[in-house]
Each structure stands twice: as structure tokens, then as C-alpha cells.
N, C-alpha and C. Protein backbone atom coordinates (compact mmCIF):
# COMPACT_ATOMS: atom_id res chain seq x y z
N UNK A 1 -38.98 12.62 -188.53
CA UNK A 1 -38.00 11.76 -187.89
C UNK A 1 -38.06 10.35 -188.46
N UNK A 2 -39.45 10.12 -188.80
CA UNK A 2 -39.41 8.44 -189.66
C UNK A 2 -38.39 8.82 -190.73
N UNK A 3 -38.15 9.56 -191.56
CA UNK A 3 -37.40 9.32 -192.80
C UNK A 3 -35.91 9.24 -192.38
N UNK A 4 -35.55 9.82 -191.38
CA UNK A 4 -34.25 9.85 -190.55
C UNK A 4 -34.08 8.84 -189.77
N UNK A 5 -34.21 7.30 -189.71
CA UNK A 5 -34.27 6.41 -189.07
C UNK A 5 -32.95 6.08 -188.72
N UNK A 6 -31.66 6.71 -189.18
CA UNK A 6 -30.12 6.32 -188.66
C UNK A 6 -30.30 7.83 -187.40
N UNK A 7 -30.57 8.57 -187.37
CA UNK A 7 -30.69 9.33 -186.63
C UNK A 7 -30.83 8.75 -185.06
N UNK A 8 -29.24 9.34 -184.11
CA UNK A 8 -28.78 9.14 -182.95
C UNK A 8 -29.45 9.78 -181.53
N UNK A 9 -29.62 11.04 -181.90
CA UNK A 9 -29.92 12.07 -181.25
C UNK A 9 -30.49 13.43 -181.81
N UNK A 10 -31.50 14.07 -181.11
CA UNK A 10 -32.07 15.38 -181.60
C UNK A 10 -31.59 15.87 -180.81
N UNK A 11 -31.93 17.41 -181.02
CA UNK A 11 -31.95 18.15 -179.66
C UNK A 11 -32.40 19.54 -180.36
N UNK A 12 -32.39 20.67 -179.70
CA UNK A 12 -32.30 22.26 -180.10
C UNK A 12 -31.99 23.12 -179.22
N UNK A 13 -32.66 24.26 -179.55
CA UNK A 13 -32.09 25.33 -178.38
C UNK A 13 -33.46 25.95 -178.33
N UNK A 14 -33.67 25.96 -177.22
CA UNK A 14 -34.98 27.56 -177.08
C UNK A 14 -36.03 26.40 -177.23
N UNK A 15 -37.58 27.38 -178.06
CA UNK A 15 -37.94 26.57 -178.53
C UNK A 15 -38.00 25.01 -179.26
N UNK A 16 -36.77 25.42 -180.08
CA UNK A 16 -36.75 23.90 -180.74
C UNK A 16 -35.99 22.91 -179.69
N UNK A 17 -35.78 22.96 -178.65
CA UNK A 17 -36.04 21.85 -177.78
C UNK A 17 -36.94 21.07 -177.45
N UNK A 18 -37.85 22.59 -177.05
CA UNK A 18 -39.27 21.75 -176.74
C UNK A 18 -39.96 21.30 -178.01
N UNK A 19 -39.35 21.14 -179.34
CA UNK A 19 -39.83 20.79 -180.27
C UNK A 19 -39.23 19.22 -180.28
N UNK A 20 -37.94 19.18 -179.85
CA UNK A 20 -37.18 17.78 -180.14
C UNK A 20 -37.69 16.79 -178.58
N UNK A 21 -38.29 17.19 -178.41
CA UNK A 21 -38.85 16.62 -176.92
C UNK A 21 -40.28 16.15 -177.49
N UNK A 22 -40.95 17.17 -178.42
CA UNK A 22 -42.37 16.48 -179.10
C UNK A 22 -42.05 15.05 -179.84
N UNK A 23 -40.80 15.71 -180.82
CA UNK A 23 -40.82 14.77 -181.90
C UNK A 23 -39.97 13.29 -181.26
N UNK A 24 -39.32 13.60 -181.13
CA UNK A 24 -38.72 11.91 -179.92
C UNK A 24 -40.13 11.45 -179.45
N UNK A 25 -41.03 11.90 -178.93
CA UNK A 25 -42.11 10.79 -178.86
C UNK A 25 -42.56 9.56 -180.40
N UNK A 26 -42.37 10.51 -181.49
CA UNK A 26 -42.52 9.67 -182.72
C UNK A 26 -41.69 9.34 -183.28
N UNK A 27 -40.32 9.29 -182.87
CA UNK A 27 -38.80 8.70 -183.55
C UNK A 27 -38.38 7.42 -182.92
N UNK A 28 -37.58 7.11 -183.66
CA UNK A 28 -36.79 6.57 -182.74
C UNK A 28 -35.78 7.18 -181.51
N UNK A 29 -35.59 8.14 -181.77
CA UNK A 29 -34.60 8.71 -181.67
C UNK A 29 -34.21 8.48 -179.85
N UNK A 30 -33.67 8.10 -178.93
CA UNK A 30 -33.17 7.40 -177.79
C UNK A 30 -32.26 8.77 -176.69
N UNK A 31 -31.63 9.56 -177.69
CA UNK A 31 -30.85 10.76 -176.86
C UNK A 31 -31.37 12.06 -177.26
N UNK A 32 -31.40 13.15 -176.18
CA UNK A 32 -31.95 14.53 -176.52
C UNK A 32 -30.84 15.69 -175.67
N UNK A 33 -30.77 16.62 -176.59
CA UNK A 33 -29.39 17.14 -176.28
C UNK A 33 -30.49 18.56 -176.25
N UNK A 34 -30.43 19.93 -175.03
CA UNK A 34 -31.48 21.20 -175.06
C UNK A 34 -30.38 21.86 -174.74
N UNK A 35 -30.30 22.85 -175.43
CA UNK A 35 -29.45 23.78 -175.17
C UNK A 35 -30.30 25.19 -175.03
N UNK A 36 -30.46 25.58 -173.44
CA UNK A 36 -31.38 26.61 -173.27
C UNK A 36 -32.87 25.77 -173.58
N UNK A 37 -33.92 25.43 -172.18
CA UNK A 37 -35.18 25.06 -172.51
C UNK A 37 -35.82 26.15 -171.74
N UNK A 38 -36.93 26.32 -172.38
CA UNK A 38 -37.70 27.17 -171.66
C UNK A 38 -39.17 27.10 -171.26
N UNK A 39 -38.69 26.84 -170.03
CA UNK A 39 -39.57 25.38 -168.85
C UNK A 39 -40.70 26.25 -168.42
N UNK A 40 -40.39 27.72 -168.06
CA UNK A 40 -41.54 29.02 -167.61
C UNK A 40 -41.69 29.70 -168.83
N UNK A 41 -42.87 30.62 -168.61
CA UNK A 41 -43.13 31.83 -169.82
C UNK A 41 -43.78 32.70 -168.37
N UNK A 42 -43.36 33.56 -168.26
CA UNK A 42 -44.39 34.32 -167.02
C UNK A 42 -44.72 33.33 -165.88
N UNK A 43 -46.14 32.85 -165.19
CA UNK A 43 -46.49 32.01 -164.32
C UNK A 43 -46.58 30.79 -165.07
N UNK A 44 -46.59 30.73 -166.12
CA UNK A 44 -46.63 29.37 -166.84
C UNK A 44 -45.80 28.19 -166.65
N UNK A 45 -45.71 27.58 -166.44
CA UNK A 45 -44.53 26.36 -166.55
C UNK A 45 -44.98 25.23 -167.73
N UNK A 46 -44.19 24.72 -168.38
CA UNK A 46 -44.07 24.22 -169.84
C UNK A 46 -42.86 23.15 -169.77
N UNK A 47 -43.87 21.59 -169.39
CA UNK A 47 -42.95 20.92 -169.30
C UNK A 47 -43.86 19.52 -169.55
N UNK A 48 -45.18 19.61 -170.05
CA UNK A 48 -45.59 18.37 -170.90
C UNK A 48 -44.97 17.88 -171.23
N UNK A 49 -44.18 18.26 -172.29
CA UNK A 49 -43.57 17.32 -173.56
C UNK A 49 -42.03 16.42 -172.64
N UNK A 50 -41.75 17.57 -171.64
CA UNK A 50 -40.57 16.51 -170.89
C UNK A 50 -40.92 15.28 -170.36
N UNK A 51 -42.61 15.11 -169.70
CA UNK A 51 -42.56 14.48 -168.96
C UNK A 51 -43.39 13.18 -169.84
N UNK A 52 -43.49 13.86 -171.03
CA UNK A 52 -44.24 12.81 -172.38
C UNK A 52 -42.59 11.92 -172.25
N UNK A 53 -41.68 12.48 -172.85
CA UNK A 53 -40.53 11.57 -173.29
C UNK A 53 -40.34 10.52 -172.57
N UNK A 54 -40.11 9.50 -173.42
CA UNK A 54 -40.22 7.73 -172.62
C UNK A 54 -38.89 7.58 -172.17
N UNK A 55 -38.99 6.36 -171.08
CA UNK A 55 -38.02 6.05 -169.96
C UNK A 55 -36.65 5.53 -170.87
N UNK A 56 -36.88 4.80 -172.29
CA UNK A 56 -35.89 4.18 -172.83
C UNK A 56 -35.12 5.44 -173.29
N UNK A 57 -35.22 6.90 -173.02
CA UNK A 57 -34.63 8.08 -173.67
C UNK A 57 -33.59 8.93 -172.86
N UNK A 58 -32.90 9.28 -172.81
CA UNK A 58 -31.36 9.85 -172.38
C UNK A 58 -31.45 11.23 -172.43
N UNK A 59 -31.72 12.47 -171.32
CA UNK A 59 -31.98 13.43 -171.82
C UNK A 59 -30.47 14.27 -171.69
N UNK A 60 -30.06 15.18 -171.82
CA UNK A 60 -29.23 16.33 -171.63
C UNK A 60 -29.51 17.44 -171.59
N UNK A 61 -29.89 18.09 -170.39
CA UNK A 61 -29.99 20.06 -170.64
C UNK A 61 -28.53 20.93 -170.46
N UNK A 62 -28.65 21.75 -171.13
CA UNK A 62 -27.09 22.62 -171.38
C UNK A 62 -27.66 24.08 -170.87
N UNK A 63 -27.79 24.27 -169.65
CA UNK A 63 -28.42 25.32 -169.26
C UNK A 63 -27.80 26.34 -168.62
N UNK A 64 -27.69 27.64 -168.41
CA UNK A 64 -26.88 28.54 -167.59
C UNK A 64 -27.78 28.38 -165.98
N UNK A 65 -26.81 28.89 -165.01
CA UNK A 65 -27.79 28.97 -163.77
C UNK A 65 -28.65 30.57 -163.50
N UNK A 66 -28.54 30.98 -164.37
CA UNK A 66 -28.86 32.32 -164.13
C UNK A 66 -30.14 32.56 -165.62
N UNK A 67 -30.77 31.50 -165.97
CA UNK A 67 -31.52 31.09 -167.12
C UNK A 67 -33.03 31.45 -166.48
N UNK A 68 -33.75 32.79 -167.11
CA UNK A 68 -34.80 33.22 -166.39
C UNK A 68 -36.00 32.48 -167.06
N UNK A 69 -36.07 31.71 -167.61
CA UNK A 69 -36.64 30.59 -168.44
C UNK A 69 -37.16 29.56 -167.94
N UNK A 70 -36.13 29.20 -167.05
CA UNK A 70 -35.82 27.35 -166.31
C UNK A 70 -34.84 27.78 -165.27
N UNK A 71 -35.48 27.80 -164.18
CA UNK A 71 -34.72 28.47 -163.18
C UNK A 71 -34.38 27.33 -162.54
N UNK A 72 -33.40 26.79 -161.83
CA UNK A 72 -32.53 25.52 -161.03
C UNK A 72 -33.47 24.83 -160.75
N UNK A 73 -34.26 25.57 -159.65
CA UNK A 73 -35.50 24.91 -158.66
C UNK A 73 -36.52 24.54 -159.55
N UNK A 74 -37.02 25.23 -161.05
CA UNK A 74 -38.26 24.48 -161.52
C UNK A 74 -37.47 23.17 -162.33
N UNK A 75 -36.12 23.54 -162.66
CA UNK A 75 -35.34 22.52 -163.61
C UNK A 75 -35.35 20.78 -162.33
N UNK A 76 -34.81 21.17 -161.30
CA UNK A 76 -34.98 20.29 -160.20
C UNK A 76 -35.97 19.26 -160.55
N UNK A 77 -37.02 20.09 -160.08
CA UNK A 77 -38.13 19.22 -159.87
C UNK A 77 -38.49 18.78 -161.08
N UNK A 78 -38.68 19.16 -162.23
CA UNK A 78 -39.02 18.16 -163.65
C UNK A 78 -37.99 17.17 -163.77
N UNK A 79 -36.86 17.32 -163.19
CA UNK A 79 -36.46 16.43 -163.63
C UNK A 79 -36.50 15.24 -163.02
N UNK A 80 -36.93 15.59 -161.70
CA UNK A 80 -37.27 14.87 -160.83
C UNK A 80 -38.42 13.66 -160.92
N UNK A 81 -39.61 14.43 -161.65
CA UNK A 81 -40.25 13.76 -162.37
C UNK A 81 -40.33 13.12 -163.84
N UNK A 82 -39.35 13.28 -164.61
CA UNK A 82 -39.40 12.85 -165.83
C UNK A 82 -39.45 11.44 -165.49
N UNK A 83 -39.80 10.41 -166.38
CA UNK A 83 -39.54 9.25 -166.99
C UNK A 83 -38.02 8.74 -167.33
N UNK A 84 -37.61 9.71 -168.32
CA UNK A 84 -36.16 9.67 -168.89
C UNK A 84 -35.32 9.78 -167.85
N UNK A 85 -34.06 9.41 -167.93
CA UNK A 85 -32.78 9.73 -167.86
C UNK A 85 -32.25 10.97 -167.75
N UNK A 86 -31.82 11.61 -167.17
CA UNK A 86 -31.41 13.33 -167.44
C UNK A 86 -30.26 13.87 -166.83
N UNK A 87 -29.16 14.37 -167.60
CA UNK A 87 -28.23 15.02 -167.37
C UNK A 87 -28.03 16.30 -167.25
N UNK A 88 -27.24 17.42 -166.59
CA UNK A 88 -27.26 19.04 -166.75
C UNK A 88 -25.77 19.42 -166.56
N UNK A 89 -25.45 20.01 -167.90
CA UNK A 89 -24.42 21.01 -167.96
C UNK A 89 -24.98 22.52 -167.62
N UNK A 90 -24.61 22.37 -165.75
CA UNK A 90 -24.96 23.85 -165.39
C UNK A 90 -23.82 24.84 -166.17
N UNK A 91 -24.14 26.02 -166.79
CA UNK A 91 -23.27 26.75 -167.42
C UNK A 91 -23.37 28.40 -166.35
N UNK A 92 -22.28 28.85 -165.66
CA UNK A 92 -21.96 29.74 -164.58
C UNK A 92 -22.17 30.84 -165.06
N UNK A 93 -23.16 31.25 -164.66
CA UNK A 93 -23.09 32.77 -165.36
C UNK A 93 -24.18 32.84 -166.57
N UNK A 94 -24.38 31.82 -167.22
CA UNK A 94 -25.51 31.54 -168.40
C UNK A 94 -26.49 32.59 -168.12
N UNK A 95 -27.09 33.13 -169.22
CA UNK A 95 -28.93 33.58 -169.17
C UNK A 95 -29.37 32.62 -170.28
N UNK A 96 -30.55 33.05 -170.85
CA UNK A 96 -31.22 31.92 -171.35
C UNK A 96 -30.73 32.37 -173.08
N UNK A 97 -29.61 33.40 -173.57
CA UNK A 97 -29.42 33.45 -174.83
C UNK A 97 -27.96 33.27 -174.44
N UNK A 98 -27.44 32.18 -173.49
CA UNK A 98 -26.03 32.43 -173.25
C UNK A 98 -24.87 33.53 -173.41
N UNK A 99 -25.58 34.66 -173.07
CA UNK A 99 -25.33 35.98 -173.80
C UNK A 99 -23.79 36.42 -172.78
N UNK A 100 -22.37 36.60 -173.51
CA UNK A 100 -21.38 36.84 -173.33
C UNK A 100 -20.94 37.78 -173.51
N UNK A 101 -19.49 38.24 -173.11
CA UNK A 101 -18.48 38.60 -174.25
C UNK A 101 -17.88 37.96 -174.96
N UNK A 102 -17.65 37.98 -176.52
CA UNK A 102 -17.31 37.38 -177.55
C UNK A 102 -16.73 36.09 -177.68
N UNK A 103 -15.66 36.55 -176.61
CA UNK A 103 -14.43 35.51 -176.43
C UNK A 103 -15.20 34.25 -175.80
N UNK A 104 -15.36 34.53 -174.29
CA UNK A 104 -16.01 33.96 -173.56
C UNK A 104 -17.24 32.85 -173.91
N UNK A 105 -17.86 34.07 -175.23
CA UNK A 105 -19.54 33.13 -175.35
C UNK A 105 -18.81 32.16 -176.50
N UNK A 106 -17.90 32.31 -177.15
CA UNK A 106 -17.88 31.42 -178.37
C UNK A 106 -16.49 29.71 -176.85
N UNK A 107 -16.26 30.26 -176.08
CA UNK A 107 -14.86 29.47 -175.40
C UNK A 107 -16.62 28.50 -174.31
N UNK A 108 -17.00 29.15 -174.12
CA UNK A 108 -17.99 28.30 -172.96
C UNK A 108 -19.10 27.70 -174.53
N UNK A 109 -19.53 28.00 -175.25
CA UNK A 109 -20.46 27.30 -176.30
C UNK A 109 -19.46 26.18 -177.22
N UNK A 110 -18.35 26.59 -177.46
CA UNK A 110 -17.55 25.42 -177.78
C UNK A 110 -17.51 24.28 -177.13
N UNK A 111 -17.16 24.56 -176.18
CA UNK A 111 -16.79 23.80 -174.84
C UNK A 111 -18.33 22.78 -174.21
N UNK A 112 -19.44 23.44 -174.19
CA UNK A 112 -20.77 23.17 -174.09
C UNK A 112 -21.03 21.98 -175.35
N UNK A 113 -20.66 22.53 -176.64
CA UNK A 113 -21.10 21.65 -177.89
C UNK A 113 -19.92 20.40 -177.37
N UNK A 114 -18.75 20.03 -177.26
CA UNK A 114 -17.87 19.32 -177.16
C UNK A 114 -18.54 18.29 -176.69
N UNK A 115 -18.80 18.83 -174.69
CA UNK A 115 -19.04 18.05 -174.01
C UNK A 115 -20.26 17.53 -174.08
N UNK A 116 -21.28 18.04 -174.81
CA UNK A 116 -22.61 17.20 -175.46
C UNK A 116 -21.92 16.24 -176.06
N UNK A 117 -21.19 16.56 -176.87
CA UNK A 117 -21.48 15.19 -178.36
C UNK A 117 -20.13 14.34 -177.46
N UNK A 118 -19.45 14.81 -176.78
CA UNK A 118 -18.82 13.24 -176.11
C UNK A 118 -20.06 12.41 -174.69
N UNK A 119 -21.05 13.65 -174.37
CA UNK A 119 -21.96 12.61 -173.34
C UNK A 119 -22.65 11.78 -174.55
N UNK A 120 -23.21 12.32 -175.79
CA UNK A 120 -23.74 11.66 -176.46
C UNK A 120 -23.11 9.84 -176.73
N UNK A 121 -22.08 9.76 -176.52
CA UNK A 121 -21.88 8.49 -176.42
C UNK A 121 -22.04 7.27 -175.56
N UNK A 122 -22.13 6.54 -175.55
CA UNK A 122 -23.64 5.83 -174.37
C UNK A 122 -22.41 5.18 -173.30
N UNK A 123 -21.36 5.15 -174.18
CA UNK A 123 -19.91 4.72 -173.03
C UNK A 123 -19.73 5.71 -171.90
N UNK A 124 -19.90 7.11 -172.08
CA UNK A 124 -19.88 8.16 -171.93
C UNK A 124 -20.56 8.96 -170.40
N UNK A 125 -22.07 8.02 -170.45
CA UNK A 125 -23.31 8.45 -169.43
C UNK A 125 -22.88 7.41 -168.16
N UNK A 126 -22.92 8.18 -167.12
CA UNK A 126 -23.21 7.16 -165.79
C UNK A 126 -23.96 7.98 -165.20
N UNK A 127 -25.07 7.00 -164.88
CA UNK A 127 -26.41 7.13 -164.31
C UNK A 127 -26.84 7.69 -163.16
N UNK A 128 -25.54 7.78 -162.31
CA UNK A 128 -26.05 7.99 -161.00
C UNK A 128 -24.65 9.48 -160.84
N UNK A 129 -24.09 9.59 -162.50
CA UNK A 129 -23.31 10.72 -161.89
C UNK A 129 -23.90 12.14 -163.20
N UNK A 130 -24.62 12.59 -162.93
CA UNK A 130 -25.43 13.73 -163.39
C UNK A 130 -25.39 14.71 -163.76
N UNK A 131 -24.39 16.05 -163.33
CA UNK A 131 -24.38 17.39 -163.32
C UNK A 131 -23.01 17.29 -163.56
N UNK A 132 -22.78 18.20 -164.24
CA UNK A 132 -21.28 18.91 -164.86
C UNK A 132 -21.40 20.61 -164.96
N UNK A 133 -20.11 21.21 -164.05
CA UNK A 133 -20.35 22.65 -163.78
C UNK A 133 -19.33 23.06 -164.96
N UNK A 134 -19.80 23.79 -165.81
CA UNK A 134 -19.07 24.63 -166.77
C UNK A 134 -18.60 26.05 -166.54
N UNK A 135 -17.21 26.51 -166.63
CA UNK A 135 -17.27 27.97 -166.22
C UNK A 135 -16.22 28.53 -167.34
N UNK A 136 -16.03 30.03 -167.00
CA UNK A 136 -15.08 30.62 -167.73
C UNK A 136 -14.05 30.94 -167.13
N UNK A 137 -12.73 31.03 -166.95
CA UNK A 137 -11.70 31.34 -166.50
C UNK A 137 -11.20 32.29 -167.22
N UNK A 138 -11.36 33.71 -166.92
CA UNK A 138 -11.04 34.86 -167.25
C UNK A 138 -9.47 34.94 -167.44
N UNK A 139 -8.80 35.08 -166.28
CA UNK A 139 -7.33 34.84 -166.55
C UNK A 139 -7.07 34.31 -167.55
N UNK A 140 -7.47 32.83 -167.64
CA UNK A 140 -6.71 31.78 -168.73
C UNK A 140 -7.22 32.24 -170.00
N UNK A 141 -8.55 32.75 -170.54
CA UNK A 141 -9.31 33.18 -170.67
C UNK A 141 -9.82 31.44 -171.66
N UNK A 142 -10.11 30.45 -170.62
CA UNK A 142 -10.32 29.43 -171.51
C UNK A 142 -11.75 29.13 -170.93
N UNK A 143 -12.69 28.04 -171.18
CA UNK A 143 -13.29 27.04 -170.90
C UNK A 143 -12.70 26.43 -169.81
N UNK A 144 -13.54 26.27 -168.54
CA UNK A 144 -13.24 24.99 -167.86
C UNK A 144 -14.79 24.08 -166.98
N UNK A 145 -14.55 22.85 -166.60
CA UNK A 145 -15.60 22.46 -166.11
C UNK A 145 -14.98 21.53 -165.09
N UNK A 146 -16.34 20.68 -164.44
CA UNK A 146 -15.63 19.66 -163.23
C UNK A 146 -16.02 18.29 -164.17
N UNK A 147 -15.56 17.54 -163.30
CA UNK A 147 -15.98 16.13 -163.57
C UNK A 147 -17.79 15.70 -163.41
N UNK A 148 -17.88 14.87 -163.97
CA UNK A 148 -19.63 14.63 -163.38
C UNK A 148 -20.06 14.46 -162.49
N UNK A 149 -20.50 14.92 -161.71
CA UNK A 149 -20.93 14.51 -160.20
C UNK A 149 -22.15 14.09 -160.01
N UNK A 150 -22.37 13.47 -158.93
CA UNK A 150 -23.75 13.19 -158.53
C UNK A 150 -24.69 14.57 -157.83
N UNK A 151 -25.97 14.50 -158.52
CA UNK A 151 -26.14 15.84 -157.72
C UNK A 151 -26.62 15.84 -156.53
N UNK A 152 -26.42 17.56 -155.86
CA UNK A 152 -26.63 17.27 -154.14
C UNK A 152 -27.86 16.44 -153.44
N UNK A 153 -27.70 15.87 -152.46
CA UNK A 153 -28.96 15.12 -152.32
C UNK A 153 -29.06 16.04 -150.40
N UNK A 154 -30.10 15.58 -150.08
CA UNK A 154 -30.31 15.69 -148.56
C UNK A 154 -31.49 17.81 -148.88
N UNK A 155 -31.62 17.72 -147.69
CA UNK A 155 -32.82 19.21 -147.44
C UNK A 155 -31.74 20.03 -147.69
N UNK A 156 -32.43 21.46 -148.07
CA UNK A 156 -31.84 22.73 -148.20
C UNK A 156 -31.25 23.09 -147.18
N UNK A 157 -29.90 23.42 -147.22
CA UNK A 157 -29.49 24.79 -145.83
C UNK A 157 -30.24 25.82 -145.45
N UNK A 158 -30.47 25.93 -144.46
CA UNK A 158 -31.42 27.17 -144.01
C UNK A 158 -30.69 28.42 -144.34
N UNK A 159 -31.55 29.42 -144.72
CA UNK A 159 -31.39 30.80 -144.96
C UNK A 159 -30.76 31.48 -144.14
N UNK A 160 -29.65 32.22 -143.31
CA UNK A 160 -29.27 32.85 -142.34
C UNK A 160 -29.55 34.59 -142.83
N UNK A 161 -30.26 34.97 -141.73
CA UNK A 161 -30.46 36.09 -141.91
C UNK A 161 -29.33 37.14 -141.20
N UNK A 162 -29.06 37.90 -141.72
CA UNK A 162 -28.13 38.93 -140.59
C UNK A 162 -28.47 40.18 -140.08
């Protein structure tokens, strides 16, 4: 990353997330874009390197909610604790290889890459508005998402049993 010193932003997918999460400790590099992190392995949880990344850094996860990897609730709470900044494009329906039908996986990964590289712009981020829901609209058969929202705050709804 020293020889890349115009360099804006890293990021990866899978593994090489948690690789661009190492190397931003020794870059400059200020924004991190993960597409698919993988926060568990079995009972393991794997989230050093998130909570290494410094406060001056901008994170982005591009994650499905159905990601057996980084499940909502462990994604929650790291992020809860990070240092950084952190944004989430929940993706509806996601697993952790964004695994589709054709149409669909290339209309929601388009759509996913887009809306990275326009958060990537620092005009772009507001701080206190966080989560963006990505889905597929079968009918249309397009890409769609919401606006950024702030995410939910206050205790869980209780479970109703029937």
C-alpha cells in the first residue's frame, strides 16, 4: 500500500477483506469497501483486524442477511465496537457467495458495486444515517434499494410464541 500512496480506498470480498482491513492499518488508505466478510468460521469469531482499523477510517460492509459467515447479530455488535465509521448494504436474500439466479446475481452485484463507489465519495456518507436495504424485484426484474437510514435503535421485540 506504501507504493500506492494516491490510493482512495481498498476493500475485497471474503477473505481479502479481512486482508484490506490488515493492510489499512499500514496505508494510508481512509475508506474500506467488504463485500461478503467473514466475521465466524464455526465457533470462531474473526474480527481483530476490524477492531485494529483506526477511527480516521470509513468502513462499508456489502453483506446479504442470510450470510452464514457474519450473521446480523455478530455484524451488530462489531460494529458496535469498532473505532471506525461503518456503513451496511444489507443485501435481501444474500448468502455469503451472493449466490443467485443469473439475472438477479449480476442486477443486485451491479447495483451493490454502484452504490459502493457512489458511498465512496465523502459528499456521499452521513454519519448518523447507516444501513441501506438492497433487494431484487422479480417482476421488474431490476435492482432496487431504500434510502439510508439510521439503524434501528431501542431493545428487541419479544418473541411471541403461538
Amino acid at each position: 500500500m506504501n507504493q500506492l500512496p494516491s490510493a482512495i480506498a481498498i476493500g475485497g470480498r471474503s477473505m481479502g477483506a479481512r486482508a484490506s482491513a490488515r493492510a489499512q492499518i499500514y496505508s494510508p488508505v481512509r475508506k474500506l469497501i467488504f463485500f461478503t466478510y467473514p466475521l465466524v468460521r464455526g465457533l470462531d469469531e474473526r474480527y481483530d483486524e476490524l477492531l485494529a482499523v483506526e477511527s480516521t477510517t470509513d468502513v462499508l460492509f456489502v453483506l446479504g442477511d442470510s450470510d452464514s459467515l457474519c450473521h446480523e447479530m455478530h455484524l451488530k455488535a462489531i460494529r458496535s465496537r469498532m473505532r471506525a465509521r461503518t456503513w451496511w448494504i444489507r443485501i435481501i436474500g444474500g448468502d455469503h457467495a451472493l449466490w443467485f439466479e443469473d439475472l438477479q446475481r449480476d442486477k443486485i452485484c451491479n447495483a451493490a458495486g454502484q452504490l459502493s463507489a457512489w458511498w465512496s465519495d465523502d459528499a456521499n456518507r452521513d454519519p448518523a444515517l447507516t444501513e441501506l436495504t438492497l433487494d431484487y424485484d422479480k417482476q421488474a426484474r431490476q435492482a432496487k434499494w431504500t434510502d439510508w437510514m439510521a439503524p434501528p435503535t431501542g431493545a428487541p421485540r419479544p418473541i411471541t410464541q403461538f
